[in-house]
C-alpha atoms as a PDB file:
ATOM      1  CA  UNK A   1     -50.256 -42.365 -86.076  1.00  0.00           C
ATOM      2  CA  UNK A   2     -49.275 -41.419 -82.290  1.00  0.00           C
ATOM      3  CA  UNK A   3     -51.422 -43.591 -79.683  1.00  0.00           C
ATOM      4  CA  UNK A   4     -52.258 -40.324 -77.876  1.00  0.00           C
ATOM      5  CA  UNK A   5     -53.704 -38.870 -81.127  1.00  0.00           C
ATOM      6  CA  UNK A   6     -55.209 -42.049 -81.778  1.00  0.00           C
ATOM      7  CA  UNK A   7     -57.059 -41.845 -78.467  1.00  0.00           C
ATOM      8  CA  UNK A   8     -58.115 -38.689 -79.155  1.00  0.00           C
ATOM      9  CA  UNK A   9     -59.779 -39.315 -82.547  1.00  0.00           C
ATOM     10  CA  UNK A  10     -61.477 -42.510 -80.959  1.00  0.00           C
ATOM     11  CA  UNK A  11     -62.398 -40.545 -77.873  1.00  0.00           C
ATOM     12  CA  UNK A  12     -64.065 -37.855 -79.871  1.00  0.00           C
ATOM     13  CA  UNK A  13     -66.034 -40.462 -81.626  1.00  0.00           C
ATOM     14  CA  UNK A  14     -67.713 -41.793 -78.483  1.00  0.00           C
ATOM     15  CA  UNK A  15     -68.411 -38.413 -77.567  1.00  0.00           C
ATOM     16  CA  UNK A  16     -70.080 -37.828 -80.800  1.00  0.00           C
ATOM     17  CA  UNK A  17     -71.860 -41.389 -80.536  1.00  0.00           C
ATOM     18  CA  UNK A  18     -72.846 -40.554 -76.567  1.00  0.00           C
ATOM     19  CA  UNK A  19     -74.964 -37.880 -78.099  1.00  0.00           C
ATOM     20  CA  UNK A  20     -76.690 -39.440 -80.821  1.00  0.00           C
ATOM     21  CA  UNK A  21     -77.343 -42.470 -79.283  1.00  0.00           C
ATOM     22  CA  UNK A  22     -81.258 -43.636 -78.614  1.00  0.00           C
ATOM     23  CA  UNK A  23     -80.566 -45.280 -75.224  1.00  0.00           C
ATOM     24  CA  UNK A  24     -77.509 -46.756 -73.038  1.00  0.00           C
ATOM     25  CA  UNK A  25     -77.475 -49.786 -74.883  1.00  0.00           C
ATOM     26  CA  UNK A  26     -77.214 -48.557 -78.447  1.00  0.00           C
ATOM     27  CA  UNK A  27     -74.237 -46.689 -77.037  1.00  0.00           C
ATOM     28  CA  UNK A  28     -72.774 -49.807 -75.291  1.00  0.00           C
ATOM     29  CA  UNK A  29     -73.182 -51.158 -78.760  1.00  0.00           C
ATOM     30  CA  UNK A  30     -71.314 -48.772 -80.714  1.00  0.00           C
ATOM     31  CA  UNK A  31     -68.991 -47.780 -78.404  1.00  0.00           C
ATOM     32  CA  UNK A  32     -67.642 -51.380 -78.402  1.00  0.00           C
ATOM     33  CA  UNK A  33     -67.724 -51.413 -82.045  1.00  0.00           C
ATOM     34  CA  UNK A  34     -65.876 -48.700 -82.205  1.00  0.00           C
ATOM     35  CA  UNK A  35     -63.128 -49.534 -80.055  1.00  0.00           C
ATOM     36  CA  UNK A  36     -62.821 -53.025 -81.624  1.00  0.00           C
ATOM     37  CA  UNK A  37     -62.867 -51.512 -85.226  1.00  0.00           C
ATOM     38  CA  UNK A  38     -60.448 -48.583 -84.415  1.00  0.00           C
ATOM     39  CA  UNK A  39     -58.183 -49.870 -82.153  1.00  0.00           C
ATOM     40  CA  UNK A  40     -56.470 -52.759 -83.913  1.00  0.00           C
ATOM     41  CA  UNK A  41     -55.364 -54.732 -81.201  1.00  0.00           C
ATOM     42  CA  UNK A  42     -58.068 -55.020 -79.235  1.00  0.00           C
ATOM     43  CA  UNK A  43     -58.978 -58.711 -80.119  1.00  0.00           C
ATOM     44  CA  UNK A  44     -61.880 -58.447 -77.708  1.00  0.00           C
ATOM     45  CA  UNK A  45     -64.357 -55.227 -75.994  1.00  0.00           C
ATOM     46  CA  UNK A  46     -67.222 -55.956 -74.255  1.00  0.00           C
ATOM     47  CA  UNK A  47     -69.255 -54.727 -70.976  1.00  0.00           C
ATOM     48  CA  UNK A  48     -70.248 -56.564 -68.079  1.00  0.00           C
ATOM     49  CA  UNK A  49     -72.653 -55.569 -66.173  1.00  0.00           C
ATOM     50  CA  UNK A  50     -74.077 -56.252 -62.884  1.00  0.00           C
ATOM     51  CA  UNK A  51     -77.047 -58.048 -61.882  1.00  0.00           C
ATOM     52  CA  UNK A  52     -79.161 -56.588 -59.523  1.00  0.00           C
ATOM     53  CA  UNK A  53     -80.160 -59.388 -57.563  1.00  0.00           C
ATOM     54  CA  UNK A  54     -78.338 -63.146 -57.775  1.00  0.00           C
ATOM     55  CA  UNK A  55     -81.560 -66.237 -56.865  1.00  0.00           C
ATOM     56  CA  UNK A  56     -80.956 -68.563 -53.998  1.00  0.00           C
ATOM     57  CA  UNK A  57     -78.675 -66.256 -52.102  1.00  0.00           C
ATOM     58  CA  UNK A  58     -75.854 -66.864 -54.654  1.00  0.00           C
ATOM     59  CA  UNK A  59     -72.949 -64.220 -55.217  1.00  0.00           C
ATOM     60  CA  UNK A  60     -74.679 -61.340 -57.591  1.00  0.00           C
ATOM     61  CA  UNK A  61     -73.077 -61.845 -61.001  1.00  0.00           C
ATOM     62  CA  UNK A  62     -71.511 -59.910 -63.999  1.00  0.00           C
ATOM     63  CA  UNK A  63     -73.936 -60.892 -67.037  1.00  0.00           C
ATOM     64  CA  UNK A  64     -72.575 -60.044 -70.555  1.00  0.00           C
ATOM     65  CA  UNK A  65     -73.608 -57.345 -72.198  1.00  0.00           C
ATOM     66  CA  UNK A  66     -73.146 -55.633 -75.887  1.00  0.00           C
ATOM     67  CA  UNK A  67     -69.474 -56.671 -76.930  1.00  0.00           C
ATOM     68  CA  UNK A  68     -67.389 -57.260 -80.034  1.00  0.00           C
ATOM     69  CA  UNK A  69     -64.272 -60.444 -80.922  1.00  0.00           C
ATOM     70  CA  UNK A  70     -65.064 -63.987 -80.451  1.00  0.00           C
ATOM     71  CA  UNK A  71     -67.882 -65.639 -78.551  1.00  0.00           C
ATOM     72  CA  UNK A  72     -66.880 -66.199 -74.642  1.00  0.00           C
ATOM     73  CA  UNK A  73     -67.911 -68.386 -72.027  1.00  0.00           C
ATOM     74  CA  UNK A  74     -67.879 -66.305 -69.601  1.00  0.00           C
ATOM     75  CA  UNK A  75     -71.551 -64.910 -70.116  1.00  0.00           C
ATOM     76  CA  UNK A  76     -72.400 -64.506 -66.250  1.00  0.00           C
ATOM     77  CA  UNK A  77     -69.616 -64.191 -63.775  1.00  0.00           C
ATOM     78  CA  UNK A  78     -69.593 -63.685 -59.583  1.00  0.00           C
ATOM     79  CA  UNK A  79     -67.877 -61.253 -58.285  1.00  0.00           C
ATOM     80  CA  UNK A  80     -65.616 -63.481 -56.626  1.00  0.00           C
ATOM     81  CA  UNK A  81     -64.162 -64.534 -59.930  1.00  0.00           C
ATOM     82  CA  UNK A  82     -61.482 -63.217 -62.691  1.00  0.00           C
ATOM     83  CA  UNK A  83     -60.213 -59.991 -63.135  1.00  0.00           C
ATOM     84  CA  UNK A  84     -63.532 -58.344 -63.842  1.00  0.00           C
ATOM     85  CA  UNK A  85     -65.439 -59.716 -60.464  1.00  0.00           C
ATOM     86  CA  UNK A  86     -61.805 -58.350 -58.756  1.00  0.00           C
ATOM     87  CA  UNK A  87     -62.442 -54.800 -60.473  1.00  0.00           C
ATOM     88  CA  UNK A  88     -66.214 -54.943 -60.275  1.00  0.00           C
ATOM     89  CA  UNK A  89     -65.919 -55.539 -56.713  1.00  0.00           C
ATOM     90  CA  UNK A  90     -63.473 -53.388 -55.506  1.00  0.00           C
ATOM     91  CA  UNK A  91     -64.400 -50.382 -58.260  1.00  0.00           C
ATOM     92  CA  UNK A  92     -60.834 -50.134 -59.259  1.00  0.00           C
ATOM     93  CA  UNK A  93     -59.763 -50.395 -63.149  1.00  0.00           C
ATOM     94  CA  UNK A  94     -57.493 -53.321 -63.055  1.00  0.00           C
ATOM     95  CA  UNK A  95     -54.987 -53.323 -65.975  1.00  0.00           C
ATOM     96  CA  UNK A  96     -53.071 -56.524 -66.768  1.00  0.00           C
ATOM     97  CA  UNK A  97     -50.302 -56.450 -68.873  1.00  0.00           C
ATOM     98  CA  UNK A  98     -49.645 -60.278 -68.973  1.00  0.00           C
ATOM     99  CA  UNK A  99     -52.492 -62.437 -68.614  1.00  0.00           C
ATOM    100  CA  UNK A 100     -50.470 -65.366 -68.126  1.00  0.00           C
ATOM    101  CA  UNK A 101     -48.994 -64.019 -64.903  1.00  0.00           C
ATOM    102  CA  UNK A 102     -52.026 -63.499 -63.175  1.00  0.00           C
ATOM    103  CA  UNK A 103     -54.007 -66.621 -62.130  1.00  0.00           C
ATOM    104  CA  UNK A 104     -57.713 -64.419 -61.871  1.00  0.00           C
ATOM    105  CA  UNK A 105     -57.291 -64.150 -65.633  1.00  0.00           C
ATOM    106  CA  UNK A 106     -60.542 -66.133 -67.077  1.00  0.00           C
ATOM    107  CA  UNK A 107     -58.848 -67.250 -70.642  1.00  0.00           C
ATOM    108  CA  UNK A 108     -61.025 -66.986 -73.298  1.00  0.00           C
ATOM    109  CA  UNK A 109     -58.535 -66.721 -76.140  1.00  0.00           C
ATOM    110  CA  UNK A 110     -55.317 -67.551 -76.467  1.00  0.00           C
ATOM    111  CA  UNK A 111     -54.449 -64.464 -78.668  1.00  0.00           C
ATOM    112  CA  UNK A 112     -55.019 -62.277 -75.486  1.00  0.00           C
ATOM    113  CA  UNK A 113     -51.737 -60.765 -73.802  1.00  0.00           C
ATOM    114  CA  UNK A 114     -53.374 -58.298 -71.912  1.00  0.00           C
ATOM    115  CA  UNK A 115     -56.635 -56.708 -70.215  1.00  0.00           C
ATOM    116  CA  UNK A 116     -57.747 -53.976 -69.137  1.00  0.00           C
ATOM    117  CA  UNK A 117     -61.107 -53.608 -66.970  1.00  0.00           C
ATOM    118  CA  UNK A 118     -62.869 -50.556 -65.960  1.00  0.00           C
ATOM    119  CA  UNK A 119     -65.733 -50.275 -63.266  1.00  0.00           C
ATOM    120  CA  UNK A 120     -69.076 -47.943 -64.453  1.00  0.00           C
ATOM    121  CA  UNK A 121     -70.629 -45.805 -61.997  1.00  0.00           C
ATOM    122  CA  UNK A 122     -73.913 -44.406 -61.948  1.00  0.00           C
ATOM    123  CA  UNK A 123     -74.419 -42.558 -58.453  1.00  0.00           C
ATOM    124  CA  UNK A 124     -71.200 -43.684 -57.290  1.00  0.00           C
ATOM    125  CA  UNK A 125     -72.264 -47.322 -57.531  1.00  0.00           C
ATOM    126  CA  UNK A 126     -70.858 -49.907 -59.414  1.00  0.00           C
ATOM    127  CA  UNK A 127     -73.082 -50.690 -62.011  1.00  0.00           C
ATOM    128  CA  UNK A 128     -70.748 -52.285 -64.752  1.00  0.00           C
ATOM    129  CA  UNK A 129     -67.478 -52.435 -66.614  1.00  0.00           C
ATOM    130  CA  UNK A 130     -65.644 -52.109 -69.499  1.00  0.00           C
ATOM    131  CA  UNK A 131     -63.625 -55.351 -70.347  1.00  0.00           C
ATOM    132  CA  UNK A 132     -60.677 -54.718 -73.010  1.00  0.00           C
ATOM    133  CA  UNK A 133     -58.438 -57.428 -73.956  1.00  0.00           C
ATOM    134  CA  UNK A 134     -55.403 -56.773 -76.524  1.00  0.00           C
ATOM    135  CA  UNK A 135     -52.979 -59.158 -78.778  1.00  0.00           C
ATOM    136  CA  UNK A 136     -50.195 -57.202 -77.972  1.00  0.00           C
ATOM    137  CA  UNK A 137     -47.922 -56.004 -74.443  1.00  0.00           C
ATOM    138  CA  UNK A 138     -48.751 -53.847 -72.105  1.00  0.00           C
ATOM    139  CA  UNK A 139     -51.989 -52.293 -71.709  1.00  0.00           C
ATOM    140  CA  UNK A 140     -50.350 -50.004 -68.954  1.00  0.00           C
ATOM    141  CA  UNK A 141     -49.456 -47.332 -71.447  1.00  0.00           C
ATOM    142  CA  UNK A 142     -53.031 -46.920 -72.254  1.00  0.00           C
ATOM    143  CA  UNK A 143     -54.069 -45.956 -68.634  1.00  0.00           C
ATOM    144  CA  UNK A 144     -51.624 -43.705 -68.298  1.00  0.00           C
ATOM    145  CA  UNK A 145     -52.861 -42.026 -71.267  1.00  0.00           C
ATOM    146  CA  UNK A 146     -55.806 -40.756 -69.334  1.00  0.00           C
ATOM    147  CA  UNK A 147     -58.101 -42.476 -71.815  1.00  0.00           C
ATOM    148  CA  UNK A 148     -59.373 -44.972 -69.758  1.00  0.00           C
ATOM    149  CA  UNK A 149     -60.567 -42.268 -66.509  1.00  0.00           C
ATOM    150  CA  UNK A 150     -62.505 -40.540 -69.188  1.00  0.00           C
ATOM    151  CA  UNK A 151     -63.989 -43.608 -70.332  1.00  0.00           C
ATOM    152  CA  UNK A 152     -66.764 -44.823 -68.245  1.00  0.00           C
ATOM    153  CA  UNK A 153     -68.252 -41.421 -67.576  1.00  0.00           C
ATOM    154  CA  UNK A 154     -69.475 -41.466 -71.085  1.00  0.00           C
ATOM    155  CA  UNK A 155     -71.348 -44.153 -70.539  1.00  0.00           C
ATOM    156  CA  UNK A 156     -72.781 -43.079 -67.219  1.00  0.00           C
ATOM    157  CA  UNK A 157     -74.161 -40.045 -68.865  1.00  0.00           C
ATOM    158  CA  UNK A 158     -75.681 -42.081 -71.175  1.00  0.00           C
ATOM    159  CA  UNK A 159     -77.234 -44.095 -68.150  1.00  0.00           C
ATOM    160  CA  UNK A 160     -78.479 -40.405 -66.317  1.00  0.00           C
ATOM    161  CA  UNK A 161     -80.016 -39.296 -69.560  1.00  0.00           C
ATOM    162  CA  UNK A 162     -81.891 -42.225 -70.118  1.00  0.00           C
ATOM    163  CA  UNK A 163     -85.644 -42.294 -70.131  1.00  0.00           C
ATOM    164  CA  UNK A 164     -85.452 -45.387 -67.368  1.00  0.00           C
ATOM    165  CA  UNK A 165     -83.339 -43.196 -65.264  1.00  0.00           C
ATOM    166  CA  UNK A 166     -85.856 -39.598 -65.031  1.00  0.00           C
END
């Protein structure tokens, strides 16, 4: 199967899950699923999101949320750190197509090859991201594919209709 048409099955998925979802984080929760399950070499999926406030005037911090693949460290990380404090901080998706060539890389596993993060917005505010990492070479393909600027608006629908947000 095509990785375009692949896309587009997984992408109507979400869509489907987006609307039958109880709240934002049973949607986190199967959207990661989903991605890990479907697309096979995605060894790891996860969202980080961001703290609201950091104690003791420390850097505010990305704290792990729903994800699916091995356990990681990295539970909480500042914003000054990695790849995903680079895109969280900046609000730009940040695709890596060999970890090993970029030092902000935060190894968790050594099957990893590549990553791919993308910032959520609510209210054009930085409120998460979308953390991808895949066994195989290069990610790139994948944002060129459109997929990933579709990506976290589905989740910050989710976030607008939710009963926290009204």
């Amino acid at each position: 199967m095509a990785s375009g048409s692949k896309f587009a099955e997984v992408k109507e998925e979400i869509d489907r899950v987006n609307q039958a979802a109880g709240s934002v984080e049973d949607f986190m929760w199967e959207t990661v699923k989903l991605l890990h399950d479907r697309m096979l070499k995605y060894n790891w999926v996860g969202f980080y999101m961001l703290e609201d406030k950091s104690p003791d005037s420390q850097p505010r911090m990305l704290a792990l949320g729903p994800f699916q693949g091995a356990m990681t460290p990295h539970t909480r990380i500042p914003l000054n750190q990695g790849i995903c404090g680079a895109a969280a901080t900046t609000g730009k998706t940040i695709v890596v197509d060999d970890v090993t060539l970029d030092n902000r890389y935060l190894a968790c596993s050594t099957e990893t090859k590549s990553e791919i993060v993308v910032p959520v917005f609510v209210r054009n505010k930085v409120v998460g991201e979308l953390d991808v990492e895949a066994t195989s070479l290069p990610l790139s393909a994948m944002k060129t594919a459109n997929w990933w600027s579709i990506a976290p608006p589905w989740l910050a629908n989710s976030w607008k209709s939710s009963p926290d947000e009204q």
